[in-house]
Protein backbone atom coordinates (compact mmCIF):
# COMPACT_ATOMS: atom_id res chain seq x y z
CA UNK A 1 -22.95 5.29 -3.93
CA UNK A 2 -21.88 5.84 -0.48
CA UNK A 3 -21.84 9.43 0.97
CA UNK A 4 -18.75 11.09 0.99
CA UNK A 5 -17.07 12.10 4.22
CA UNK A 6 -14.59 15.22 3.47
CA UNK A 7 -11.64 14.70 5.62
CA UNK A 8 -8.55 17.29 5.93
CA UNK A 9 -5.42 16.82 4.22
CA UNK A 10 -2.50 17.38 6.30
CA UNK A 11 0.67 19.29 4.81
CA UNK A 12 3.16 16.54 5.64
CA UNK A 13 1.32 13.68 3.57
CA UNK A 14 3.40 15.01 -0.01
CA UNK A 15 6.80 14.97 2.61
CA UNK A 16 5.89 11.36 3.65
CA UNK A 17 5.98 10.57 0.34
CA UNK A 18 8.88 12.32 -0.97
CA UNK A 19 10.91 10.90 2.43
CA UNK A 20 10.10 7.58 1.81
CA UNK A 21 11.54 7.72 -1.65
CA UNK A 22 14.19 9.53 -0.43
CA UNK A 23 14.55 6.36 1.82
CA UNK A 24 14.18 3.83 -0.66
CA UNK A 25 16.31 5.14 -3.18
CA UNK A 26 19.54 5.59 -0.24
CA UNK A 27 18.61 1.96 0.72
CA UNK A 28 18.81 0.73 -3.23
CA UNK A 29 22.29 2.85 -3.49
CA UNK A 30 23.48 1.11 -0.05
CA UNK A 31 22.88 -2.42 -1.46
CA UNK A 32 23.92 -1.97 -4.99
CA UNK A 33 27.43 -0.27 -3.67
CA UNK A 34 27.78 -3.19 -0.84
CA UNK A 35 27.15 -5.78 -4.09
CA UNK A 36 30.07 -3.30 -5.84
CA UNK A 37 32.12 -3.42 -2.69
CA UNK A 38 31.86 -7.52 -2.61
CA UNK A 39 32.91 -8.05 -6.10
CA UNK A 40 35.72 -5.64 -5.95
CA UNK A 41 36.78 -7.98 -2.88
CA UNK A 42 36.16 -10.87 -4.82
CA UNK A 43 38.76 -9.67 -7.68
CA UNK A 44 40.72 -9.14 -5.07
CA UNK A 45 40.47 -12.15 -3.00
CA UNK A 46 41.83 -14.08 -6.34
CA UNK A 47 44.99 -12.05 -6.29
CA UNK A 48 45.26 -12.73 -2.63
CA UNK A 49 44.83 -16.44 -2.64
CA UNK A 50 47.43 -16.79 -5.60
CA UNK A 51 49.54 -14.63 -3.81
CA UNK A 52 49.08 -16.79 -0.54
CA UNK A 53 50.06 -19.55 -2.49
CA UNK A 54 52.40 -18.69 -4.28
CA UNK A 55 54.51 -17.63 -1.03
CA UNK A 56 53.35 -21.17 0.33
CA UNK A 57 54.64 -23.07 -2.19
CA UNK A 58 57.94 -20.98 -3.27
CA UNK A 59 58.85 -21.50 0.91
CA UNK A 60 57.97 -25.09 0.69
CA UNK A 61 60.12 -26.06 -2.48
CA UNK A 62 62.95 -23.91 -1.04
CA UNK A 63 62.75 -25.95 1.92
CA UNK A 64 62.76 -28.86 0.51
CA UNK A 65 65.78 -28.09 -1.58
CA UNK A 66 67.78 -27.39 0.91
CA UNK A 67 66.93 -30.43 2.36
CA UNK A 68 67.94 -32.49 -0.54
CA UNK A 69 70.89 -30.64 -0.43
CA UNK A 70 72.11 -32.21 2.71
CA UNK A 71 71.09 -35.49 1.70
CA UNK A 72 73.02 -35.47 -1.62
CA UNK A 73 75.97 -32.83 -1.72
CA UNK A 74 77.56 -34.24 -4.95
CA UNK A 75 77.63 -32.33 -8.07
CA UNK A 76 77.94 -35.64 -10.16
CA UNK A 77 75.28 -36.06 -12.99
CA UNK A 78 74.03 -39.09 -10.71
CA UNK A 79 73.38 -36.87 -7.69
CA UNK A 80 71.24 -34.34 -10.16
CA UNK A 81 69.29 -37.51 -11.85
CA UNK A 82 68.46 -38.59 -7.66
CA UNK A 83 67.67 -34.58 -6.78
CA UNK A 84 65.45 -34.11 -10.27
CA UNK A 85 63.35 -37.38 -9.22
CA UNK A 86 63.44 -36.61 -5.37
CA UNK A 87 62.02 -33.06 -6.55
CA UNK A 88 59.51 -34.44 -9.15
CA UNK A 89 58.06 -36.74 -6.41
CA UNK A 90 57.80 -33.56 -4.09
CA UNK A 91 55.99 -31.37 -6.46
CA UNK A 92 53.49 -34.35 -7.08
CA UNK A 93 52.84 -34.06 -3.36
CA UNK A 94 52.36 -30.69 -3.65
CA UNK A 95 50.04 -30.40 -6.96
CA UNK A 96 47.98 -32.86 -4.84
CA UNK A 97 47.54 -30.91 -2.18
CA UNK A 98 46.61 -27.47 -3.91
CA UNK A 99 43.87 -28.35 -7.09
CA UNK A 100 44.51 -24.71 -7.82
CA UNK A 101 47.99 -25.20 -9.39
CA UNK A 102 47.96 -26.63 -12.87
CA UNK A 103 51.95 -26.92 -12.98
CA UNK A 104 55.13 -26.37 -11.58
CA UNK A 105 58.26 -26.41 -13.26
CA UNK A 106 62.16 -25.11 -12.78
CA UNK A 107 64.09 -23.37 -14.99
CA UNK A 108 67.75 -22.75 -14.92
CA UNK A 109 69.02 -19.74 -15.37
CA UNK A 110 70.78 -20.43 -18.81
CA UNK A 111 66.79 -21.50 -19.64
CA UNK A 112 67.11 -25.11 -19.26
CA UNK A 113 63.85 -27.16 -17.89
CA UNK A 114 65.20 -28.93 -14.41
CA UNK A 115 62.23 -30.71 -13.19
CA UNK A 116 58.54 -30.17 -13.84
CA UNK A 117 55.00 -32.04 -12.71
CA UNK A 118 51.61 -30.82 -14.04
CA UNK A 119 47.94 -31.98 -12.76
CA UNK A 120 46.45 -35.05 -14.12
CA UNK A 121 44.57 -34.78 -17.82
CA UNK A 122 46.34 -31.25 -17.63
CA UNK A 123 49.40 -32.28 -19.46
CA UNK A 124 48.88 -30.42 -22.78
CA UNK A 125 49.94 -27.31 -20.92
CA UNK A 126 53.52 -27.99 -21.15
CA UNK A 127 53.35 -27.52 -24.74
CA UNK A 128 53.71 -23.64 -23.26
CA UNK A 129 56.21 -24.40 -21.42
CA UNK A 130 59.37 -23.13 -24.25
CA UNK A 131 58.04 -20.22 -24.99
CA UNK A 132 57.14 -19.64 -20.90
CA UNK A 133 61.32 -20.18 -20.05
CA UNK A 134 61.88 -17.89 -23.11
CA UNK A 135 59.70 -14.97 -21.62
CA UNK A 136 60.94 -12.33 -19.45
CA UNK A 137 57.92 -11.57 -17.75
CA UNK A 138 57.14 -12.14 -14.16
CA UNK A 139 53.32 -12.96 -14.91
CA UNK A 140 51.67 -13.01 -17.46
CA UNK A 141 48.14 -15.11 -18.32
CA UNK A 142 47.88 -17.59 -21.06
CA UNK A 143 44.83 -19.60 -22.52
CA UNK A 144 44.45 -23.17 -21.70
CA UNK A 145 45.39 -25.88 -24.11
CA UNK A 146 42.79 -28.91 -22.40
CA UNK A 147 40.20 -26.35 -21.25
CA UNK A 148 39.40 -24.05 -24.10
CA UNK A 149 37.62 -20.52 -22.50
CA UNK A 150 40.02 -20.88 -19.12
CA UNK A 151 43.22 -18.67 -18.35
CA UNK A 152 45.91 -20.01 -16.17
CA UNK A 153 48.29 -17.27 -14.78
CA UNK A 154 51.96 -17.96 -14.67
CA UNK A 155 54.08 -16.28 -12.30
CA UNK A 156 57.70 -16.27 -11.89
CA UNK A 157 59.76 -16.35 -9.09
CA UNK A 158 63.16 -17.01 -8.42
CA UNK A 159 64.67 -19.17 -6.01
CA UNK A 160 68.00 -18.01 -3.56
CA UNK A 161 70.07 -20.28 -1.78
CA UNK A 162 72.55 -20.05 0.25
CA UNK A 163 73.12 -16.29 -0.59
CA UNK A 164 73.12 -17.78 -4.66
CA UNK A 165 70.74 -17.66 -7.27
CA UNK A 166 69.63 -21.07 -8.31
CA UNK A 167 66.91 -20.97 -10.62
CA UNK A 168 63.58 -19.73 -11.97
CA UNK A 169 60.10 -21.72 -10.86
CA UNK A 170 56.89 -21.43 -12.58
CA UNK A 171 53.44 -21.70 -11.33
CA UNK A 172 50.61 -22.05 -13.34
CA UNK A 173 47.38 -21.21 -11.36
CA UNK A 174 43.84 -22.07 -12.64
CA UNK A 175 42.00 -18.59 -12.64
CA UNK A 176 38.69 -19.87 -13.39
CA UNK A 177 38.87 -22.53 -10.67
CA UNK A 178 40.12 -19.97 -7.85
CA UNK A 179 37.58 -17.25 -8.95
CA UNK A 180 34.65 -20.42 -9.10
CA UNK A 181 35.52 -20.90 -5.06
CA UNK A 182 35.74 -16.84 -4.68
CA UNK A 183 32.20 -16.25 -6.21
CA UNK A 184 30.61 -18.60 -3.71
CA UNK A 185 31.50 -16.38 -1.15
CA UNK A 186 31.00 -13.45 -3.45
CA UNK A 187 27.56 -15.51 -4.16
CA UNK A 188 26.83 -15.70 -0.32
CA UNK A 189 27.75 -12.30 0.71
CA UNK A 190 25.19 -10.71 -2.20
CA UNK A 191 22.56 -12.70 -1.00
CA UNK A 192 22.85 -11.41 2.78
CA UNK A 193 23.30 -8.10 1.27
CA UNK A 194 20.07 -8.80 -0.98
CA UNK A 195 18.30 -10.21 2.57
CA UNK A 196 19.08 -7.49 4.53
CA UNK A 197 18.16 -5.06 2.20
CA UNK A 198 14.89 -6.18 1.91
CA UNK A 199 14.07 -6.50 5.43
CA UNK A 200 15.16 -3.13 5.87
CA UNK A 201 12.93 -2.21 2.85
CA UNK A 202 10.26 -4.62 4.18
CA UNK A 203 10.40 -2.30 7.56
CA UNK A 204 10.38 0.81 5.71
CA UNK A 205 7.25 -0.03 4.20
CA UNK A 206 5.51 -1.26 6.77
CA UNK A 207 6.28 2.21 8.91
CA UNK A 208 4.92 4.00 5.32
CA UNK A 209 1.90 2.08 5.49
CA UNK A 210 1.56 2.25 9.45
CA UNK A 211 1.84 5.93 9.06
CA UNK A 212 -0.56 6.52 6.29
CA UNK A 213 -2.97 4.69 8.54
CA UNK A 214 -2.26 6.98 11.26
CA UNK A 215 -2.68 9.80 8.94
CA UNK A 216 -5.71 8.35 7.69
CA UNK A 217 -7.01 8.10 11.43
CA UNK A 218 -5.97 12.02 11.67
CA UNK A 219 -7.91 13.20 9.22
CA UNK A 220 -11.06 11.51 10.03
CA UNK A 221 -10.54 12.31 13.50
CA UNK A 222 -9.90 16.27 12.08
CA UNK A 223 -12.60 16.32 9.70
CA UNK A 224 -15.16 14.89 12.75
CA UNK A 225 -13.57 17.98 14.90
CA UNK A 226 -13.73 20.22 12.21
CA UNK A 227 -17.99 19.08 11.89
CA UNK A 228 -18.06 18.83 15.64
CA UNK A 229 -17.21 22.64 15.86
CA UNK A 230 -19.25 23.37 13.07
CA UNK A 231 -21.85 22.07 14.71
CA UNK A 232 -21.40 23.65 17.74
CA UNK A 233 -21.53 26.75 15.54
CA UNK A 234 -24.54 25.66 13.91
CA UNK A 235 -26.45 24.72 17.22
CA UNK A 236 -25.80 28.02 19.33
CA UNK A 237 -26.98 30.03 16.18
CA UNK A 238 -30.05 27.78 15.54
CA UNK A 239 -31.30 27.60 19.35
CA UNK A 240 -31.11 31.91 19.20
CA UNK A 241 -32.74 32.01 16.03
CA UNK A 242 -35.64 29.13 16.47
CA UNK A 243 -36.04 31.03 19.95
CA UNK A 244 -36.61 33.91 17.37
CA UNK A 245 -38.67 32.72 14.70
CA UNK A 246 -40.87 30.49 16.21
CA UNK A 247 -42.36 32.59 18.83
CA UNK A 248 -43.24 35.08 16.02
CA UNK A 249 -44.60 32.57 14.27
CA UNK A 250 -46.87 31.39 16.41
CA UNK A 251 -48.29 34.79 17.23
CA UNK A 252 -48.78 35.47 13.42
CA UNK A 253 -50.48 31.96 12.90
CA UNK A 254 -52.41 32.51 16.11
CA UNK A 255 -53.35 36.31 14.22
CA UNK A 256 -54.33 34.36 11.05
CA UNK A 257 -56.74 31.66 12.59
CA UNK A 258 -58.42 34.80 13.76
CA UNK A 259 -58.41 36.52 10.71
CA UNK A 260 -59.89 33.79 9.09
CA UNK A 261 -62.56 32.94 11.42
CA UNK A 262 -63.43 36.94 11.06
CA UNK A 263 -63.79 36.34 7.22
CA UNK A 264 -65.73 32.92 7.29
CA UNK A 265 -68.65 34.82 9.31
CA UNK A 266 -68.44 38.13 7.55
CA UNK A 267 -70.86 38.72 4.83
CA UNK A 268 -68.74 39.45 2.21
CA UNK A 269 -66.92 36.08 2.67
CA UNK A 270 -64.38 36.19 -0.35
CA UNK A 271 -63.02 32.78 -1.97
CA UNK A 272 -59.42 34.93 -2.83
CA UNK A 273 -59.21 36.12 0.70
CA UNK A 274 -59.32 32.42 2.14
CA UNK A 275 -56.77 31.27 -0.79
CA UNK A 276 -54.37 33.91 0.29
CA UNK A 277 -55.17 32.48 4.70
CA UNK A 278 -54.50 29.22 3.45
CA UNK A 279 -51.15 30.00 1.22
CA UNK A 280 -49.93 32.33 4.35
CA UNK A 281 -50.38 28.96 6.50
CA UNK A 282 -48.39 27.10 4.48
CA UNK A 283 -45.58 29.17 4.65
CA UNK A 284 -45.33 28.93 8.30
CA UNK A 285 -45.66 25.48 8.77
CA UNK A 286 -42.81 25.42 6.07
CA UNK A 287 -40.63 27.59 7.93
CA UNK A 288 -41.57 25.90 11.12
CA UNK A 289 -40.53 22.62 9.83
CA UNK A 290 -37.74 24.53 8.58
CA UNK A 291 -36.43 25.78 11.55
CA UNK A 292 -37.23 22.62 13.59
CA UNK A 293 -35.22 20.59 11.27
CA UNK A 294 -31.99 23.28 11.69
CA UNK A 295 -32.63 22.02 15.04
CA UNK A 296 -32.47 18.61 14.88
CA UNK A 297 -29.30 18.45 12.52
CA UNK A 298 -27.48 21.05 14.63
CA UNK A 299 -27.88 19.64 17.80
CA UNK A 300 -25.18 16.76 19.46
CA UNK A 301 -27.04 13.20 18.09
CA UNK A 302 -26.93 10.90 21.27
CA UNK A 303 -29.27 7.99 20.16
CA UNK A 304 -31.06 6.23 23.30
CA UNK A 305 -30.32 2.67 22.26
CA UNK A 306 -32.68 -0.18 22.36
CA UNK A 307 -33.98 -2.99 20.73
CA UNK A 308 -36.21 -1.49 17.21
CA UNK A 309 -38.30 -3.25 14.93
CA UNK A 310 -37.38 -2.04 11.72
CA UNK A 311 -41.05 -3.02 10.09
CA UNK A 312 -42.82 -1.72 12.76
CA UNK A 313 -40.77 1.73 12.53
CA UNK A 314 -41.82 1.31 8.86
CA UNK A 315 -45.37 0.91 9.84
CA UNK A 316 -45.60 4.29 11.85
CA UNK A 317 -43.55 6.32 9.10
CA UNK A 318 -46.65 4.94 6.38
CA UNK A 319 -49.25 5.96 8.26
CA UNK A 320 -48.12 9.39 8.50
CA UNK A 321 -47.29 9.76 5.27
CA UNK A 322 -49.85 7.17 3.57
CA UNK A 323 -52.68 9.77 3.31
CA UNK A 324 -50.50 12.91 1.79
CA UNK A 325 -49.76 10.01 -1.01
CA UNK A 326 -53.07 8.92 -1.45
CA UNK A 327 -53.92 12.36 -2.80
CA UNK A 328 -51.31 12.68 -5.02
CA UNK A 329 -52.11 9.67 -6.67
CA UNK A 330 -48.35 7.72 -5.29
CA UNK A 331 -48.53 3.81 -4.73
CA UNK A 332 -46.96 3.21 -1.61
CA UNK A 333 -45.75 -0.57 -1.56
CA UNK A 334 -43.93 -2.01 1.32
CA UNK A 335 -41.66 -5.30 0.64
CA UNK A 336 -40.02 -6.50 3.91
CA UNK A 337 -37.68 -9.48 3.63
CA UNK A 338 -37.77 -12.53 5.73
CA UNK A 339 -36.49 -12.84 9.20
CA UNK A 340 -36.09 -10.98 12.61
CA UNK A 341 -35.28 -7.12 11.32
CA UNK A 342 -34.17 -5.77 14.78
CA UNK A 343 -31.60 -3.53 15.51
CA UNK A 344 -30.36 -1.63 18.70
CA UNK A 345 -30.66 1.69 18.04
CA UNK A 346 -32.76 5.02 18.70
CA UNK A 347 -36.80 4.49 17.39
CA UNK A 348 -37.31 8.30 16.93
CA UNK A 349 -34.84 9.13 15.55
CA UNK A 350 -34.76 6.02 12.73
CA UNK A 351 -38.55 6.83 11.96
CA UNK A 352 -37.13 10.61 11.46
CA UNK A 353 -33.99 9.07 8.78
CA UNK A 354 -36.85 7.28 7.22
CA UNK A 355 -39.38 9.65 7.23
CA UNK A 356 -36.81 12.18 5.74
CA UNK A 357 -36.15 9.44 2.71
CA UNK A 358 -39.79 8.61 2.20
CA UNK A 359 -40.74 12.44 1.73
CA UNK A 360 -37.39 12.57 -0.31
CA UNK A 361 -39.19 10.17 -2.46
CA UNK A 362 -42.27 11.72 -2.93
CA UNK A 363 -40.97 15.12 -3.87
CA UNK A 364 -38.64 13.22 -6.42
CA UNK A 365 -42.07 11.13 -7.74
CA UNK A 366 -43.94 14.69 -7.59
CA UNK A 367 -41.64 16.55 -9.60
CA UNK A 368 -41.30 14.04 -12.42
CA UNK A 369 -44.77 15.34 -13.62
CA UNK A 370 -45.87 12.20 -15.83
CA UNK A 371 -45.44 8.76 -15.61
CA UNK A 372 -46.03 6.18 -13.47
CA UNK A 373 -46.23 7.46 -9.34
CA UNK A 374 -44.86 4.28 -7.00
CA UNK A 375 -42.43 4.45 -3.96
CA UNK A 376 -41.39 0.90 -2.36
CA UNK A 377 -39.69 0.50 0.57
CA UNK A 378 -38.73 -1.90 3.13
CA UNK A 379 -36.04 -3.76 5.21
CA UNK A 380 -34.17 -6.92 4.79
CA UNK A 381 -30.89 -8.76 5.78
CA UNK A 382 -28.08 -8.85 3.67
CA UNK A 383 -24.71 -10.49 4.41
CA UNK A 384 -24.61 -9.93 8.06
CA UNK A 385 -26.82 -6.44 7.99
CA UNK A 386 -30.14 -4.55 8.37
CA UNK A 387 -30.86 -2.44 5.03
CA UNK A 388 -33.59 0.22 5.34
CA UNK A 389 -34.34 0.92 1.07
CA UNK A 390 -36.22 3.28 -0.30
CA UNK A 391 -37.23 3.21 -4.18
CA UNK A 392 -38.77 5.70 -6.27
CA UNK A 393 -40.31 6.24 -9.90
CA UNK A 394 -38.65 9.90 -9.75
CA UNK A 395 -36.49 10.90 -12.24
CA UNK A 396 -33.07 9.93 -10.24
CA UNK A 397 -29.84 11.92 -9.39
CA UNK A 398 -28.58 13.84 -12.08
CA UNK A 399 -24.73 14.14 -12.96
CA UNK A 400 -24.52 17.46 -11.40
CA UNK A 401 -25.62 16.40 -8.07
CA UNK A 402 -24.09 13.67 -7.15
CA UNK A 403 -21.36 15.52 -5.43
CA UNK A 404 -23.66 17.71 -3.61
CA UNK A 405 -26.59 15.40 -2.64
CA UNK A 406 -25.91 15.14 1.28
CA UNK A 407 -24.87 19.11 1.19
CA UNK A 408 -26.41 21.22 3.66
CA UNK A 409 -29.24 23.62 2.50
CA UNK A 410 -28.71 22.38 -0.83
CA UNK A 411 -32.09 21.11 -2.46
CA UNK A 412 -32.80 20.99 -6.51
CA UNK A 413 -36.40 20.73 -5.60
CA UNK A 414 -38.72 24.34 -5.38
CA UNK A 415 -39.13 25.27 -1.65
CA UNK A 416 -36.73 22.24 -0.57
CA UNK A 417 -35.02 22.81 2.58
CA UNK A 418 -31.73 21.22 2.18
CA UNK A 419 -31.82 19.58 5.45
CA UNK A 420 -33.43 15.87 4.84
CA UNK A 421 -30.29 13.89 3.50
CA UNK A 422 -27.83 15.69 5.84
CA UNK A 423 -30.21 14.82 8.96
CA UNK A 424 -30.63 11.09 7.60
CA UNK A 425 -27.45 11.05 7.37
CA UNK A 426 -26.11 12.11 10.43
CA UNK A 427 -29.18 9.86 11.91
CA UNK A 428 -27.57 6.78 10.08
CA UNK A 429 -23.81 7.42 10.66
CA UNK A 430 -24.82 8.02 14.72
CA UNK A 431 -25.93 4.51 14.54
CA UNK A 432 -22.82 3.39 13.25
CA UNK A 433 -24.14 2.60 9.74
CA UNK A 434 -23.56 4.75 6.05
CA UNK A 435 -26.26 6.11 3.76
CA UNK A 436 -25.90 4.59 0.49
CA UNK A 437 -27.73 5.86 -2.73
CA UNK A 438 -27.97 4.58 -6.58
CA UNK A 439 -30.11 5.34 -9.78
CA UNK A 440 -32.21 2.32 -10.95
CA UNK A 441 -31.74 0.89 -14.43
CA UNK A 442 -35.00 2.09 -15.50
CA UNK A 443 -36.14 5.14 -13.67
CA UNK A 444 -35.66 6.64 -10.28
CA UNK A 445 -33.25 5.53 -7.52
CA UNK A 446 -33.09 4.01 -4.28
CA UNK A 447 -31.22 5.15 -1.03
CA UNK A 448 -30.39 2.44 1.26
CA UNK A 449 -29.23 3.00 5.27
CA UNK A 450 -27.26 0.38 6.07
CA UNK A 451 -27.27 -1.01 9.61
CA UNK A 452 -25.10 -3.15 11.83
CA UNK A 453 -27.10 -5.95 13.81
């Protein structure tokens, strides 16, 4: 498990959020009223284009009637049999021309048919055509006859020449057919409503994730302030009191060497007396380590890089510690892997990380009681990386302190200072790496600093 790193949480991040779905949901209700807005111009692009038509093709046939009115000015039933087949072979021309129109026919005003064409295999329509010149409507829509499931609108108009009315024509316009050509452009226009929509979304989305990054960056960069002054803090107060403590320290150690010497020659040497020398010495060298180690954490971490051994920085941690482990009966195994294990980095202060593990470990074996008593350690590669592991039989990391095991001053072990996981730590994150712990499967656990080559 990786040590956490508690960064701040700016205000804004819960307004980012609600924005952006603020944002998303006015983009949705954009596209899904420009799809509305396209087929309500569809519906009425049908209505146009039988409109246009219609205009076109009521112009057209009054054109052309006039014309055959010049041509054949009789009234004789042989000049209306010439101007019904000269009209019949116009309207042909014209159904040709417009796919649209399923029929066109005249009616006289009395309600007799004059002329009428229809498209080809469309012919079963005029089977409408009696009740159509029997109707009074201007438009009205009727169901196919050949294409079951198709309407075909018939509208009306009537036909002035000459300052007289003439007659009635009907046109019978394919409403699935028009609407089939409208929805392609309906089709098209959805799609680069669709597109654009999603590139603006796209956009949006990328900003949301570009500024969660940046806000991400923020609070790292305010939580490494916010330990930076704390630091700061925690350095001007440690250099006033080790200046303090230490001094006094010295003097009283100084005072008990003497006192001790005093008692070793004096005649009524007592065995209690030395105990209680011996357990005062202790406690200053434990709140001389103590107040050395405030040091080191407090103070600015500026490692002097160069090229390490990692076994060899290994070697010198062991034989400072192998002796103290000796006599309390801990196996001490070492297990480096294969390979160069060099890193650039700062030797001291990588033996002090290490060192602050390996007695990490021994207190952890110490205060299982019972048991077996074995601490392994070494260094190896692994996928592009130097690991520096420590392993030990200890009883592990319990639930309740696995949010609190790289806390300062906090220590679940009697007379534990609190400071040896911060200071590794800070050691291994100067270095650019993370401090990485984990219980075993069996007993004890194993913190790991991981290292960039």
């Amino acid at each position: 498990m990786r040590a956490r790193l508690v960064k701040g949480k700016p205000i804004f991040r819960r307004h980012l959020y609600i924005s952006s779905a603020l944002f998303l949901l006015v983009i949705g209700a954009i596209a899904f009223s420009l799809i509305d807005l396209a087929n309500r111009w569809a519906s009425e692009r049908v209505e146009l284009e039988m409109e246009a038509m219609r205009d076109d093709l009521k112009d057209r046939i009054e054109d052309r009637m006039r014309l055959v009115d010049l041509e054949l000015p009789g009234a004789g039933p042989a000049d209306e049999l010439r101007r019904r087949r000269h009209m019949e072979r116009f309207l042909e021309e014209l159904l040709a021309a417009y796919d649209q129109v399923v029929y066109v026919f005249a009616q006289h005003p009395r309600g007799d048919l004059l002329w009428q064409r229809l498209q080809m295999g469309r012919e079963l329509e005029q089977s409408h055509f009696p009740d159509l010149v029997l109707s009074s409507r201007e438009r009205q829509e009727i169901a196919s006859v050949s294409n079951p499931g198709q309407r075909i609108t018939d509208w009306v108009e009537p036909v002035v020449s000459q300052g007289q009315f003439r007659l009635f024509i009907h046109f019978g316009f394919d409403n699935t057919l028009i609407a089939g050509r409208v929805a392609e452009d309906q089709s098209r226009i959805n799609r680069q409503i669709l597109v654009a929509s999603s590139v603006v979304l796209a956009l949006l989305l990328v900003a949301l994730f570009y500024v969660r990054w940046l806000l991400k960056q923020a609070q790292v960069i305010e939580a490494e302030a916010h330990t930076a002054d704390r630091l700061a803090v925690l350095g001007t107060l440690a250099s006033g009191l080790a200046h303090e403590i230490r001094n006094p320290l010295s003097a009283i150690n100084l005072n008990l060497q003497m006192i001790e010497e005093e008692v070793s020659q004096s005649r009524n040497h007592s065995g209690e007396m030395t105990q209680l020398l011996a357990g005062a010495k202790s406690e200053i060298r434990r709140l001389e380590r103590l107040a050395r180690n405030f040091l080191v954490y407090a103070k600015p971490l500026k490692p002097d890089r160069q090229v390490v051994s990692l076994p060899q920085v290994l070697d010198q941690v062991v034989q400072l510690v192998a002796q103290e482990c000796d006599r309390a009966g801990i196996e001490l195994v070492r297990q480096d892997g294969p390979g160069v294990l060099e890193v650039r980095g700062d030797r001291d202060l990588l033996q002090q990380a290490v060192m602050n593990l390996l007695v990490n470990a021994r207190e952890a074996v110490l205060a299982r009681g019972d048991g077996p008593r074995r601490i392994s350690m070494g260094a190896r590669r692994d996928s592009g990386r130097l690991v520096v592991w420590v392993r030990d039989s200890g009883t592990g990391v319990s639930e309740g302190e696995t949010g609190r095991l790289f806390d300062l001053f906090y220590s679940s072990k009697r007379g534990g200072t609190g400071l040896g996981l911060p200071i590794a730590q800070r050691i291994v994150e100067a270095h650019g790496g993370r401090l990485e712990w984990k219980n075993n499967e069996r007993e004890g656990a194993e913190f790991s600093m991981i290292l960039s080559l």
